[in-house]
C-alpha atoms as a PDB file:
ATOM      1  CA  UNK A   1       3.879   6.189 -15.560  1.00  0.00           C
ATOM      2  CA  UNK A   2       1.809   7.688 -18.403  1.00  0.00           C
ATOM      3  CA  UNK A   3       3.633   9.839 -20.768  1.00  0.00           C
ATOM      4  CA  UNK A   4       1.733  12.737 -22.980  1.00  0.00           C
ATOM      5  CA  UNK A   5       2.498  10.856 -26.071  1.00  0.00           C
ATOM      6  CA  UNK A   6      -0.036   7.504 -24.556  1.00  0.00           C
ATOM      7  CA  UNK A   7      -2.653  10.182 -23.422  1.00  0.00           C
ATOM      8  CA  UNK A   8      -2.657  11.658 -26.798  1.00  0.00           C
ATOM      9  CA  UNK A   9      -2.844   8.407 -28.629  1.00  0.00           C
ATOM     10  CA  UNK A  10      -5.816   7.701 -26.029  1.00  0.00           C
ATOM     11  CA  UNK A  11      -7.748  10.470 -26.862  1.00  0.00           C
ATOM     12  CA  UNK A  12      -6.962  10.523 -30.674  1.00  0.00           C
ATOM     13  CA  UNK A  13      -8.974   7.184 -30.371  1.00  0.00           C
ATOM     14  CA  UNK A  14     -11.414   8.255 -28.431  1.00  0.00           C
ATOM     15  CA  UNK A  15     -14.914   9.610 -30.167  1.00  0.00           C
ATOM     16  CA  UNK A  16     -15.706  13.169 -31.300  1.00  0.00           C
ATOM     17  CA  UNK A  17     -17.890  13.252 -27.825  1.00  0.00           C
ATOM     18  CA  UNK A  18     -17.049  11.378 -24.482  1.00  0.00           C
ATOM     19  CA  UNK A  19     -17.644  11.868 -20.814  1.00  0.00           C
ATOM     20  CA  UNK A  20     -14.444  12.680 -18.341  1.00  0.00           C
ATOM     21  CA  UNK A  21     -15.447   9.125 -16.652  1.00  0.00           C
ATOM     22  CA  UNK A  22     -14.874   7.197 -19.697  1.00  0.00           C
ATOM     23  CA  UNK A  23     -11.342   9.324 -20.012  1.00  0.00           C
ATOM     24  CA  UNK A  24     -10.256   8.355 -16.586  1.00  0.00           C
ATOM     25  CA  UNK A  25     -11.535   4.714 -16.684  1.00  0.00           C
ATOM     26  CA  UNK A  26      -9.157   4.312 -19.786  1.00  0.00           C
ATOM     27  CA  UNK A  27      -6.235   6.400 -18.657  1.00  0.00           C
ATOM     28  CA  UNK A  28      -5.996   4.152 -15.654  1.00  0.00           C
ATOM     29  CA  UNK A  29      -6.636   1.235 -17.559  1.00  0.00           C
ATOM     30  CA  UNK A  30      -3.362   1.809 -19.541  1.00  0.00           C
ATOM     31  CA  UNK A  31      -1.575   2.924 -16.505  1.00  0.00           C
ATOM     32  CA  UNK A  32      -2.084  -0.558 -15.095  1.00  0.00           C
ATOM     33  CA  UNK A  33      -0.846  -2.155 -18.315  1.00  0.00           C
ATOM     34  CA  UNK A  34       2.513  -0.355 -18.667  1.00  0.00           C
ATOM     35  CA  UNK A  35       3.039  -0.817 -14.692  1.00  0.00           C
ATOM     36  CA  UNK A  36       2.359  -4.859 -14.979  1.00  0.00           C
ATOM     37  CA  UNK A  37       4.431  -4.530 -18.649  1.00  0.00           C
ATOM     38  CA  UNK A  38       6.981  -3.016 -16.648  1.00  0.00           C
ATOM     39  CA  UNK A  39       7.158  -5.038 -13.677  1.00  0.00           C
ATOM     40  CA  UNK A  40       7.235  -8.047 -15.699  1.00  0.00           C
ATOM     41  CA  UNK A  41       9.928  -6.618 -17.535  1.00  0.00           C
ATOM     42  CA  UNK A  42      11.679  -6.307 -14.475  1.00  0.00           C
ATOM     43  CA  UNK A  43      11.063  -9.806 -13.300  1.00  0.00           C
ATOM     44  CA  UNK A  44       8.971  -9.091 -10.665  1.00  0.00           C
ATOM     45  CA  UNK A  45       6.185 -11.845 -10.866  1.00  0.00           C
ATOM     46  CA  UNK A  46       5.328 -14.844  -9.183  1.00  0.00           C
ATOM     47  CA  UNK A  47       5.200 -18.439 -10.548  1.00  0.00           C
ATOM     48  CA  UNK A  48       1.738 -19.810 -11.652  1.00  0.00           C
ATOM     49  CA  UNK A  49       2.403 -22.555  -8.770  1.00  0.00           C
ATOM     50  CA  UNK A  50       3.066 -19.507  -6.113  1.00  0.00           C
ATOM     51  CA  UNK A  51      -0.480 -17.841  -7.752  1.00  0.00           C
ATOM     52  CA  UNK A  52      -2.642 -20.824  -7.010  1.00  0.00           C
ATOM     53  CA  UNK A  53      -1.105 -21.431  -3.332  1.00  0.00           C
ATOM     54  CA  UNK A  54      -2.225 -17.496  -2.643  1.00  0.00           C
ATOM     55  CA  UNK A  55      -5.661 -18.448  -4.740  1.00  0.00           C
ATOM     56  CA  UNK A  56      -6.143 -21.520  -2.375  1.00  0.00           C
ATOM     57  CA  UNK A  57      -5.341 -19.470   0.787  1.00  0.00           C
ATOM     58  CA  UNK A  58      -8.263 -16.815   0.119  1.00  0.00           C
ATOM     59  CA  UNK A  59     -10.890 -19.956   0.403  1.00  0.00           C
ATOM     60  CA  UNK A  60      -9.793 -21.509   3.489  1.00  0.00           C
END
């Protein structure tokens, strides 16, 4: 989940002028990266092994 504190570090890094679209695109950007942070944190990943039998599957 985002917190106020990420969004204002976001925009505080953001140029004096910027569209919405660029705001969005790098809100949910960091959204993704604290969800994977967290779910890694959390131990829910797969093995590389496990990634490469699901890559394999998608070109059969």
């Amino acid at each position: 989940m985002l917190t106020k504190s990420k969004l204002k570090e976001q925009i505080e890094n953001f140029p004096e002028e910027f569209s919405i679209d660029e705001l969005v695109e790098r809100l949910i950007l960091v959204e993704k990266i604290e969800r994977g942070n967290l779910q890694s944190e959390n131990g829910e990943t797969i093995s590389e092994s496990d990634l490469d039998n699901e890559i394999e599957k998608w070109f059969e």
